[in-house]
Protein backbone atom coordinates (compact mmCIF):
# COMPACT_ATOMS: atom_id res chain seq x y z
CA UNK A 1 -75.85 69.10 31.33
CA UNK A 2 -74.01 66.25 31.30
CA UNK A 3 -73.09 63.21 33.36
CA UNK A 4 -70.40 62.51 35.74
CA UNK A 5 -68.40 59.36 34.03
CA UNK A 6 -65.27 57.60 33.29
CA UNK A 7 -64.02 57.69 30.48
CA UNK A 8 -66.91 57.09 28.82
CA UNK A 9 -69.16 55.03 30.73
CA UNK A 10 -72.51 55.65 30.27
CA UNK A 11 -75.01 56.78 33.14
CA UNK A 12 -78.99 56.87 33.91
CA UNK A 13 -81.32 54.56 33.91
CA UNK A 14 -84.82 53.94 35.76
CA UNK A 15 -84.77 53.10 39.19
CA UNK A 16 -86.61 49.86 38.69
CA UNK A 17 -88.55 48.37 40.67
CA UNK A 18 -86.58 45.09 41.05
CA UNK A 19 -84.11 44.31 43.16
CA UNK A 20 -80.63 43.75 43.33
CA UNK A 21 -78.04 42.92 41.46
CA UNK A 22 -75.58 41.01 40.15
CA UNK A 23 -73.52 39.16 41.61
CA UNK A 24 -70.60 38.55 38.72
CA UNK A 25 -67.78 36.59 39.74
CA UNK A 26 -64.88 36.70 37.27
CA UNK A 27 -62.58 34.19 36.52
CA UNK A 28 -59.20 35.50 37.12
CA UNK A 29 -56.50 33.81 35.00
CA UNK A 30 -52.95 34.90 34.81
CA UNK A 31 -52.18 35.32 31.01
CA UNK A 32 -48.95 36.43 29.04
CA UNK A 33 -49.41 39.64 27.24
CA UNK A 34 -47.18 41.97 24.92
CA UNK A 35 -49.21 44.84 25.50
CA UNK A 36 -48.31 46.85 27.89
CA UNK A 37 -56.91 52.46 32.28
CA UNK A 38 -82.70 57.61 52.33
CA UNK A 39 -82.94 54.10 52.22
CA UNK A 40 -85.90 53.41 50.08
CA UNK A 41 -84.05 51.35 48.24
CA UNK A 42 -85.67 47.96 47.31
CA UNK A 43 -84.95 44.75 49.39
CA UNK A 44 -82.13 43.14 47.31
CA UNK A 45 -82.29 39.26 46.37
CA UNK A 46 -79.95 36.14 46.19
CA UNK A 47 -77.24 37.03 43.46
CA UNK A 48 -76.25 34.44 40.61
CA UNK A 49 -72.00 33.87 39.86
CA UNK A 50 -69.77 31.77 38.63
CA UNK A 51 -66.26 31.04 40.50
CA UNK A 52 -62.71 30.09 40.27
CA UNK A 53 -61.06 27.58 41.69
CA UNK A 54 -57.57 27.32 42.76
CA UNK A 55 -54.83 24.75 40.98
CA UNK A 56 -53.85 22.58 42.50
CA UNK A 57 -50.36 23.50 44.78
CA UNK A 58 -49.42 26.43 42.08
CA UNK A 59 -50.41 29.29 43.89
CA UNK A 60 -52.61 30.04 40.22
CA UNK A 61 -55.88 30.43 39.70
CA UNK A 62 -57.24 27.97 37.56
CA UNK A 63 -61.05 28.43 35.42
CA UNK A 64 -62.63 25.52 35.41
CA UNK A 65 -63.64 23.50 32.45
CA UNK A 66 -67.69 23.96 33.33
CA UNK A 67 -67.08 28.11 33.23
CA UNK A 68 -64.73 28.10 29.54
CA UNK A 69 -67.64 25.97 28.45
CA UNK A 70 -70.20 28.55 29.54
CA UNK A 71 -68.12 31.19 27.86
CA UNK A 72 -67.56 29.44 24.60
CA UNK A 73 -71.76 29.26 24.29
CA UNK A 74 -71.33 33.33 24.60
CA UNK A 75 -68.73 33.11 21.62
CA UNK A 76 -65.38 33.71 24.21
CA UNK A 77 -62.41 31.26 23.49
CA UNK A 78 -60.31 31.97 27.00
CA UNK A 79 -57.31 30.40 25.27
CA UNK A 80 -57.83 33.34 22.84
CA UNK A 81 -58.03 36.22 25.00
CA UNK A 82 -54.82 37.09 25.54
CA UNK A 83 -54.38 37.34 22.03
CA UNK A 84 -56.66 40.05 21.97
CA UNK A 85 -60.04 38.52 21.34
CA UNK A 86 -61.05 40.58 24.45
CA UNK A 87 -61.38 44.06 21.83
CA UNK A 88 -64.16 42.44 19.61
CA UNK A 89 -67.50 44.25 21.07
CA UNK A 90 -70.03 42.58 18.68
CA UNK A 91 -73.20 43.29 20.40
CA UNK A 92 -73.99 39.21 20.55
CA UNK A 93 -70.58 38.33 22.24
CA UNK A 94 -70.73 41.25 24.70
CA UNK A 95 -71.41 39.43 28.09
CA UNK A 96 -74.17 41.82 29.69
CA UNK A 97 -75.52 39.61 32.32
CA UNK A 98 -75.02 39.62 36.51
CA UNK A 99 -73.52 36.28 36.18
CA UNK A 100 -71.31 36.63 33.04
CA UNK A 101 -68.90 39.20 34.08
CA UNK A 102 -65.44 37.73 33.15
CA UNK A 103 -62.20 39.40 33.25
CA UNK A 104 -58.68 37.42 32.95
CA UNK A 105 -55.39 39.05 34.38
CA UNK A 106 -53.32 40.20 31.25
CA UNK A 107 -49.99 40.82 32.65
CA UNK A 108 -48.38 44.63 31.93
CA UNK A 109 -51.37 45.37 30.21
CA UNK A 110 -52.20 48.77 32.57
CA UNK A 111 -48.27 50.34 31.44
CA UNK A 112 -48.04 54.08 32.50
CA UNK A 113 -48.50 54.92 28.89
CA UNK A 114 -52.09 52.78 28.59
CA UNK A 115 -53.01 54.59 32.13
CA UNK A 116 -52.22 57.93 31.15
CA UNK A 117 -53.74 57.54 27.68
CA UNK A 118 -57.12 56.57 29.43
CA UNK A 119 -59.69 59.75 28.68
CA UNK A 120 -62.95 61.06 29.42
CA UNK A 121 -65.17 60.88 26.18
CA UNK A 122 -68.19 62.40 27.83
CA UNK A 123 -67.35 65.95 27.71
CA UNK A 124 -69.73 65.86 25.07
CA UNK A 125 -72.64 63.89 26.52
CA UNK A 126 -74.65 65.14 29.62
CA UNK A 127 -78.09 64.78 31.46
CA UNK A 128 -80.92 66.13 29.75
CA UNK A 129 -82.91 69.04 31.63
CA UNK A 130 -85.76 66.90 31.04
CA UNK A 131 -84.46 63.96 32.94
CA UNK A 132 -83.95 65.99 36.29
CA UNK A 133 -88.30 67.21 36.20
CA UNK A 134 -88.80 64.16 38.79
CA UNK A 135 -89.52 65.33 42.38
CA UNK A 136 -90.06 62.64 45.34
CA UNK A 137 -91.02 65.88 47.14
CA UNK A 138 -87.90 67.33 47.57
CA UNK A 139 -85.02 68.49 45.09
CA UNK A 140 -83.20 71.66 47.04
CA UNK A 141 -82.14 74.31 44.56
CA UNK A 142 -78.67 74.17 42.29
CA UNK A 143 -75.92 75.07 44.92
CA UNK A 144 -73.40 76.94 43.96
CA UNK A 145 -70.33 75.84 42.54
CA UNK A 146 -67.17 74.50 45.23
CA UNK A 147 -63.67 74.59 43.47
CA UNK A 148 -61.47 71.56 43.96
CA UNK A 149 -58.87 71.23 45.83
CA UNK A 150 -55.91 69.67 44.91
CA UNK A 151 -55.16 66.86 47.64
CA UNK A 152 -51.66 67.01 48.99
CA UNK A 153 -48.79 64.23 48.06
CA UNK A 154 -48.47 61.67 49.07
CA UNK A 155 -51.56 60.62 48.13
CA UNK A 156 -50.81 57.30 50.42
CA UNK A 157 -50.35 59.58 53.20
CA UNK A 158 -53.49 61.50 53.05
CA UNK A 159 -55.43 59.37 51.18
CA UNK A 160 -54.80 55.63 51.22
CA UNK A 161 -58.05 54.85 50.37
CA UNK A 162 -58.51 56.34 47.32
CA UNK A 163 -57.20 54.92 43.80
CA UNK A 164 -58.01 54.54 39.87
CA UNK A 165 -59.91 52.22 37.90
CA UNK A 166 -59.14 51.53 34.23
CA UNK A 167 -60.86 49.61 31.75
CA UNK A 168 -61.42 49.09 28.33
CA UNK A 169 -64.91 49.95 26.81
CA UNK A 170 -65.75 49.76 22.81
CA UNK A 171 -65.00 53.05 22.63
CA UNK A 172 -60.99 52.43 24.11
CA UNK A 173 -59.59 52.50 27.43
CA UNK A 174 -61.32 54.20 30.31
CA UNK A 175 -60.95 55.48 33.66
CA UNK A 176 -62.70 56.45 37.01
CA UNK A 177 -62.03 56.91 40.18
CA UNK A 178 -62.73 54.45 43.21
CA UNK A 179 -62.10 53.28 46.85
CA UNK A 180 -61.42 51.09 49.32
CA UNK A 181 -63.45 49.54 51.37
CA UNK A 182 -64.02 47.30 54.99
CA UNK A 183 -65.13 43.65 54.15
CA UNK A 184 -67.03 42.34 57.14
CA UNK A 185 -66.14 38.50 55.75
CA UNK A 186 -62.30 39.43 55.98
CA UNK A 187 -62.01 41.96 58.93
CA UNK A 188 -58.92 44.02 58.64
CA UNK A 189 -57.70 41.93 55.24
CA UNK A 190 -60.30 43.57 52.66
CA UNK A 191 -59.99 43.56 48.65
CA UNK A 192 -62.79 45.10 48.29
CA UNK A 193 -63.64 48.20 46.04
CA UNK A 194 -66.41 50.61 45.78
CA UNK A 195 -66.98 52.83 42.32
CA UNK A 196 -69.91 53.41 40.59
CA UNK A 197 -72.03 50.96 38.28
CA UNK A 198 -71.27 52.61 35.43
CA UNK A 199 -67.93 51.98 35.59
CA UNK A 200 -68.25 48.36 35.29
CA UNK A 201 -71.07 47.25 32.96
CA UNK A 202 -72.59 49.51 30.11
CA UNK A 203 -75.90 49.41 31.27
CA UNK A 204 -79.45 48.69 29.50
CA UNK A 205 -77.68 48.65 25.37
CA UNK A 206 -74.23 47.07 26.47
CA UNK A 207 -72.45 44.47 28.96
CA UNK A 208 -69.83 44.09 31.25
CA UNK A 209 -66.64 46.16 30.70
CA UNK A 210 -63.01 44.19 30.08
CA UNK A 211 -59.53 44.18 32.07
CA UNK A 212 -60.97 46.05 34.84
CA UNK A 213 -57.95 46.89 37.43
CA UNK A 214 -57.63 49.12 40.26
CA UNK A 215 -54.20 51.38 41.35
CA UNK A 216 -54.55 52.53 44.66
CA UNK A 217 -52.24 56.03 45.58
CA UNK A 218 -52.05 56.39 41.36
CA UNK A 219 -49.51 59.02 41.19
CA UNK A 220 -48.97 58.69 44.47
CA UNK A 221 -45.98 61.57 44.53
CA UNK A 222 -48.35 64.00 42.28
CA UNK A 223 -45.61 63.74 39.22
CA UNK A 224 -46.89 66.38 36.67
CA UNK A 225 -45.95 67.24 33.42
CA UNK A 226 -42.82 66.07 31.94
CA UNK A 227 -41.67 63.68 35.28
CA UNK A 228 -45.25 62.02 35.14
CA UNK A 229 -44.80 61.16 31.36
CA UNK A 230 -41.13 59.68 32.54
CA UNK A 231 -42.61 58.10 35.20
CA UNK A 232 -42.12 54.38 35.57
CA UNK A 233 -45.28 51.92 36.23
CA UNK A 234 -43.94 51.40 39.91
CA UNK A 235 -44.11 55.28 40.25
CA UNK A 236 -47.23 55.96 38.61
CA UNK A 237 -48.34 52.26 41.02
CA UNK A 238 -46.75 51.39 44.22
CA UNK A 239 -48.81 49.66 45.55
CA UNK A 240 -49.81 47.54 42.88
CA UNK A 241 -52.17 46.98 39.93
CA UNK A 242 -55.57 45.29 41.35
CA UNK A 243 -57.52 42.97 38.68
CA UNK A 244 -61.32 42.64 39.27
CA UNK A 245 -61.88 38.98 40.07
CA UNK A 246 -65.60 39.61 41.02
CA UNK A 247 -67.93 42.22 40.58
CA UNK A 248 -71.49 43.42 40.89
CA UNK A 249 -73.82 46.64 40.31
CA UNK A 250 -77.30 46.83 41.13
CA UNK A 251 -79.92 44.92 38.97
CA UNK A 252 -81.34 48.41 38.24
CA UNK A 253 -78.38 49.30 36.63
CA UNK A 254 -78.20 46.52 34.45
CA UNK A 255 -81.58 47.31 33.27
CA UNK A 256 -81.91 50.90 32.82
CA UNK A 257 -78.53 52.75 32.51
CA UNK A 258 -77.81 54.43 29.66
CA UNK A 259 -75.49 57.27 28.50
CA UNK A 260 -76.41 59.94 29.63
CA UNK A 261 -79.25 61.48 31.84
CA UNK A 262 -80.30 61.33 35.46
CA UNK A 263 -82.74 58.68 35.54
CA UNK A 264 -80.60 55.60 37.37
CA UNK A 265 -78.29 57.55 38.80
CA UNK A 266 -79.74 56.28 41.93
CA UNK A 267 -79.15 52.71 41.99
CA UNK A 268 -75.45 53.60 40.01
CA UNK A 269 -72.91 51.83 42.09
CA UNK A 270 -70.41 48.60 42.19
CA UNK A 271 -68.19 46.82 44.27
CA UNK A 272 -65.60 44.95 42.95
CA UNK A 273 -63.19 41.89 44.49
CA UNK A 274 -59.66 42.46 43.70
CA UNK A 275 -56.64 40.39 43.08
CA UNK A 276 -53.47 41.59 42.88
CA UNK A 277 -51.42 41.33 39.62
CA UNK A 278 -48.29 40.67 41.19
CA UNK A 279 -47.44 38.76 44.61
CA UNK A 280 -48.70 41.13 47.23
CA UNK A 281 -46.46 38.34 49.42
CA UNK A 282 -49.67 37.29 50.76
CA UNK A 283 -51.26 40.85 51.83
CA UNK A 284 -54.65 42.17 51.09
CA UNK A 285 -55.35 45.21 49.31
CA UNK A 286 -56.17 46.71 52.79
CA UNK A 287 -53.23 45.35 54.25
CA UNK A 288 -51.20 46.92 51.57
CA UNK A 289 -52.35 50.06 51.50
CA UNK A 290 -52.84 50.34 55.62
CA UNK A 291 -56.89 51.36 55.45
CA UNK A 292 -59.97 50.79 54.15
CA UNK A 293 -63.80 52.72 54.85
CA UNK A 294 -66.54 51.42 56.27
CA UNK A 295 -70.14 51.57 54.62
CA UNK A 296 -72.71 53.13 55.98
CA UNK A 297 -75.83 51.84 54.19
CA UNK A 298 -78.45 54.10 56.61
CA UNK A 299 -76.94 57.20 55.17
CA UNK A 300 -78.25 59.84 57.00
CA UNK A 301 -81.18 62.27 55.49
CA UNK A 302 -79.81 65.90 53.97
CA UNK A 303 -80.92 67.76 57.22
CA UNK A 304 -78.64 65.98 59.49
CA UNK A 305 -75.37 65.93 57.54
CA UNK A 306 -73.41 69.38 57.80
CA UNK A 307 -69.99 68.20 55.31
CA UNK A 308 -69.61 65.46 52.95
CA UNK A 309 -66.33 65.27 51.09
CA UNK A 310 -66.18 63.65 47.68
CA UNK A 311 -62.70 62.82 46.40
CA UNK A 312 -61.76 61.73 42.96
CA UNK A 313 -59.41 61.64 39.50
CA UNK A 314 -60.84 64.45 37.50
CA UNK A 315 -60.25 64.11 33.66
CA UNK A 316 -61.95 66.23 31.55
CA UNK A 317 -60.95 69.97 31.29
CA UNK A 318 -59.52 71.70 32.98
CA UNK A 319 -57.84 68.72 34.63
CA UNK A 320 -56.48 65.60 32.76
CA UNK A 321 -56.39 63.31 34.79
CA UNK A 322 -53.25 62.91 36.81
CA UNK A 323 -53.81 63.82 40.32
CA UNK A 324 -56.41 63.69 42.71
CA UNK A 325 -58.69 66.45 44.23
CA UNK A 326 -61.88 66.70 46.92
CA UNK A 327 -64.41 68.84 47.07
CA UNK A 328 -66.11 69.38 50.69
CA UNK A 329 -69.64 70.76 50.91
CA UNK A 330 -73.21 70.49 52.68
CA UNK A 331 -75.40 68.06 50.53
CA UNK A 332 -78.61 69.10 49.24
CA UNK A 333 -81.49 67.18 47.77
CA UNK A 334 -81.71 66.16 43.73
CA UNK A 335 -84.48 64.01 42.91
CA UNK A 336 -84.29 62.45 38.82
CA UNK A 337 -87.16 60.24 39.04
CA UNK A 338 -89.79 60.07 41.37
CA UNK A 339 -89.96 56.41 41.85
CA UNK A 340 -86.30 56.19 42.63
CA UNK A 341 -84.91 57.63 46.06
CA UNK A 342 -83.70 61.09 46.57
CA UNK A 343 -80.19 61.38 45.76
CA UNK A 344 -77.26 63.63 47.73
CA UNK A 345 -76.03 66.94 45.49
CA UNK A 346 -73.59 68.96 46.68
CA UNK A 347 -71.24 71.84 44.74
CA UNK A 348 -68.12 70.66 43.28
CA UNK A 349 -65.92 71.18 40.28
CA UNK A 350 -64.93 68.13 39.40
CA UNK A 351 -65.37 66.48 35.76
CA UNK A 352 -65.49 63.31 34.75
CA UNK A 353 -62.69 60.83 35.63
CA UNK A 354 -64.04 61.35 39.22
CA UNK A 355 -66.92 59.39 38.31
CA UNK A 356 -67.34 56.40 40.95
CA UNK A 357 -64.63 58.44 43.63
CA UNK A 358 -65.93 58.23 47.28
CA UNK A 359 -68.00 60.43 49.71
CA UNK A 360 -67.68 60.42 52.96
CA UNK A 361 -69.77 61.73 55.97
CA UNK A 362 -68.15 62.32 59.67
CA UNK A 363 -70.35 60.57 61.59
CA UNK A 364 -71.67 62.00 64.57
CA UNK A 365 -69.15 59.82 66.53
CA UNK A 366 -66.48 61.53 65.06
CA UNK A 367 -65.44 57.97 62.39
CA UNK A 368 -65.93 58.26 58.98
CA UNK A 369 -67.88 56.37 56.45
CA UNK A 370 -68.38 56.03 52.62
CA UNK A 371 -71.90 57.21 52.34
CA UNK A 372 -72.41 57.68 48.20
CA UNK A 373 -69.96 58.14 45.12
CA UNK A 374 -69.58 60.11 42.30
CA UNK A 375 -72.32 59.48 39.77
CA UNK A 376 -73.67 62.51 38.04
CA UNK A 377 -73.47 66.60 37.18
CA UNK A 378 -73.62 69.29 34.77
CA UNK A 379 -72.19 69.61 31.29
CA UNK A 380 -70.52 72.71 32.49
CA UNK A 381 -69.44 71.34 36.32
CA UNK A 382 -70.18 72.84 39.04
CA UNK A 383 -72.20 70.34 41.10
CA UNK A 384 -72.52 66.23 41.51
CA UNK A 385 -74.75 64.23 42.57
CA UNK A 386 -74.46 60.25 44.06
CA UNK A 387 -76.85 57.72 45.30
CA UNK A 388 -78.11 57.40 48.94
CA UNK A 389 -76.96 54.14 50.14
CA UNK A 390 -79.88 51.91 51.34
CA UNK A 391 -80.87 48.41 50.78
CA UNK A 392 -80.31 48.03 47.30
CA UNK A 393 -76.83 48.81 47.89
CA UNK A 394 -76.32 46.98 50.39
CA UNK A 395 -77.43 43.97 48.68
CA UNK A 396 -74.59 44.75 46.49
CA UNK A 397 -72.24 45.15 49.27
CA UNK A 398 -72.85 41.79 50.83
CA UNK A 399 -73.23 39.20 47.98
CA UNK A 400 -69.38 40.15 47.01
CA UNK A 401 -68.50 39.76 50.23
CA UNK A 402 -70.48 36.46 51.06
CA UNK A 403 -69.26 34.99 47.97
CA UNK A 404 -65.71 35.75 49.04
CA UNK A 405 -65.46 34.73 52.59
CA UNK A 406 -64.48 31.14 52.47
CA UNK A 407 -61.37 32.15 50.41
């Protein structure tokens, strides 16, 4: 069996005991490059972060002396990072904690070549059967298996929510899949992204992943073959490349999560704060791409959900990648660790790449809501599983938020 991930990005992990999460707040700098991918929860606590501050009158983001000071202790020269000082993963200058998470805007670095080229390593890593012998009580047997459907282009058009995240991880550049979502400290004007944690930091024997950016509608025409490898970075991203200016994932996360197995999976989600590489001429992200999901963070029990639809950026075979598919089923129960809550399963084929992608419940009012994300499955696909939202998440949810909403 193996885990659900980007492009390598490791998964499991104890649902601790502790709470919350880290709050990280990058510190987004515009650099030149020539480079061109059941409740139950615990009660989360008061994040840490560093900020940015704007220049003064330059429209640029400017980090301040205190924060390249703080980074230099960790071994990080700033002035040096464009120059590619960002690739050196030497285990003592790999930033790992909530409040270290840094991650400077390198101009053209996300090209459609460096997108495209972004993989799914874990086709040979999964979750061992042992990992999955936790019951809280109730893990419902294996459903069977629900083929993906391709979603129809435009992607913008029937799913403006839903985008790519790329990074770069020791092991080279990365991908998963991710969406947008409401911010209640900027009501109609969100930048705002959910995915899952292990899409962001490495977990319990790593740090904080690098030029983290988001491309909502990727591929938004579904270009295939020899048009996508043609395709120019405003086709392959119209509506923008996203840089992470802030980011968190559960404390749990941070802790525990590992490569592969089952055990974390439940506290194995992010949001991130996104700014836009290029003028957005003064939009949001939810302003640009017309929508964004509310959370629902008292995700109903298995029993009273009848359809949750998970959609994502598959990568590993048989897909590669390149467009984006959903799978719609009834959720049953998996449990991975008995101290950690139950966690929603539901039959899909999707591989990894859709690691982090969105589910969403039709609420019995007829709106919908993200309710859990992509986080783990089988080495041989056929089901995934994501975390219940609850308080933990939650947690997550708001310290981004709160430490956005005076800007």
């Amino acid at each position: 069996m193996r885990s659900i991930r980007p492009s390598f990005a490791p998964r499991g992990g104890r649902g601790a005991h502790r709470a919350l999460a880290a709050v990280a707040l990058a510190s987004a700098l515009t650099l030149t490059a020539t480079a061109c991918g059941g409740s139950g929860d615990d009660t989360a606590g008061a994040p840490a972060s560093s900020s940015a501050t704007a220049g003064a009158g330059d429209g640029k983001i400017k980090i301040p002396d205190d924060i390249k000071n703080k980074l230099k202790e960790h071994g990080i020269d700033i002035d040096k990072w464009k120059h590619g000082a960002w690739k050196n993963w030497d285990r003592s200058d790999w930033l790992r904690e909530a409040n270290d998470f840094v991650n400077p805007i390198i101009k053209g670095l996300w090209d459609p070549h460096r997108m495209r080229d972004a993989n799914d390593p874990d086709k040979d890593k999964g979750v061992d059967d042992n990992d999955l012998s936790g019951d809280q009580g109730v893990t419902d047997p294996t459903p069977e298996p629900v083929p993906a459907r391709a979603v129809q282009p435009s992607y913008h058009a029937n799913a403006a929510t839903s985008g790519k995240v790329f990074f770069d991880s020791p092991e080279g550049t990365m991908v998963c899949s991710a969406t947008v979502v409401e911010d209640p400290a900027h009501p109609g004007k969100s930048n705002l992204v959910w995915t899952a944690g292990h899409c962001v930091h490495a977990g319990k024997n790593g740090g904080w992943y690098r030029n983290i950016a988001f491309v909502p509608s990727y591929n938004d025409k579904g270009l295939t073959g020899a048009a996508l490898a043609a395709a120019t970075r405003s086709q392959i991203a119209p509506y923008g490349v996203w840089w992470g200016d802030g980011a968190q994932t559960s404390q749990q996360w941070i802790d525990q999560g590992g490569e592969t197995g089952g055990n974390g999976a439940s506290y194995d989600y992010a949001v991130i704060h996104v700014t836009p590489e290029q003028g957005s001429g003064g939009k949001s992200l939810e302003e640009t791409v017309g929508s964004a999901l509310p959370v629902n963070f008292d995700a109903p029990a298995v029993p009273k959900v009848s359809s949750i639809t998970a959609t994502g950026y598959p990568a590993a075979k048989p897909y590669d990648g390149s467009l984006m598919y959903r799978c719609a089923d009834k959720p049953g129960r998996l449990s991975v660790d008995a101290s950690a809550p139950t966690m929603y399963r539901i039959g899909c084929t999707m591989t990894g790449g859709a690691s982090g992608g969105g589910w969403v419940e039709q609420g019995a009012d007829g709106k919908a809501a993200l309710v859990s994300n992509t986080s783990i499955g089988p080495v041989s696909s056929g089901w995934l599983a994501g975390p219940r939202f609850g308080d933990v998440a939650k947690g997550v949810y708001e310290a981004v938020s709160k430490e956005f909403a005076g800007r």
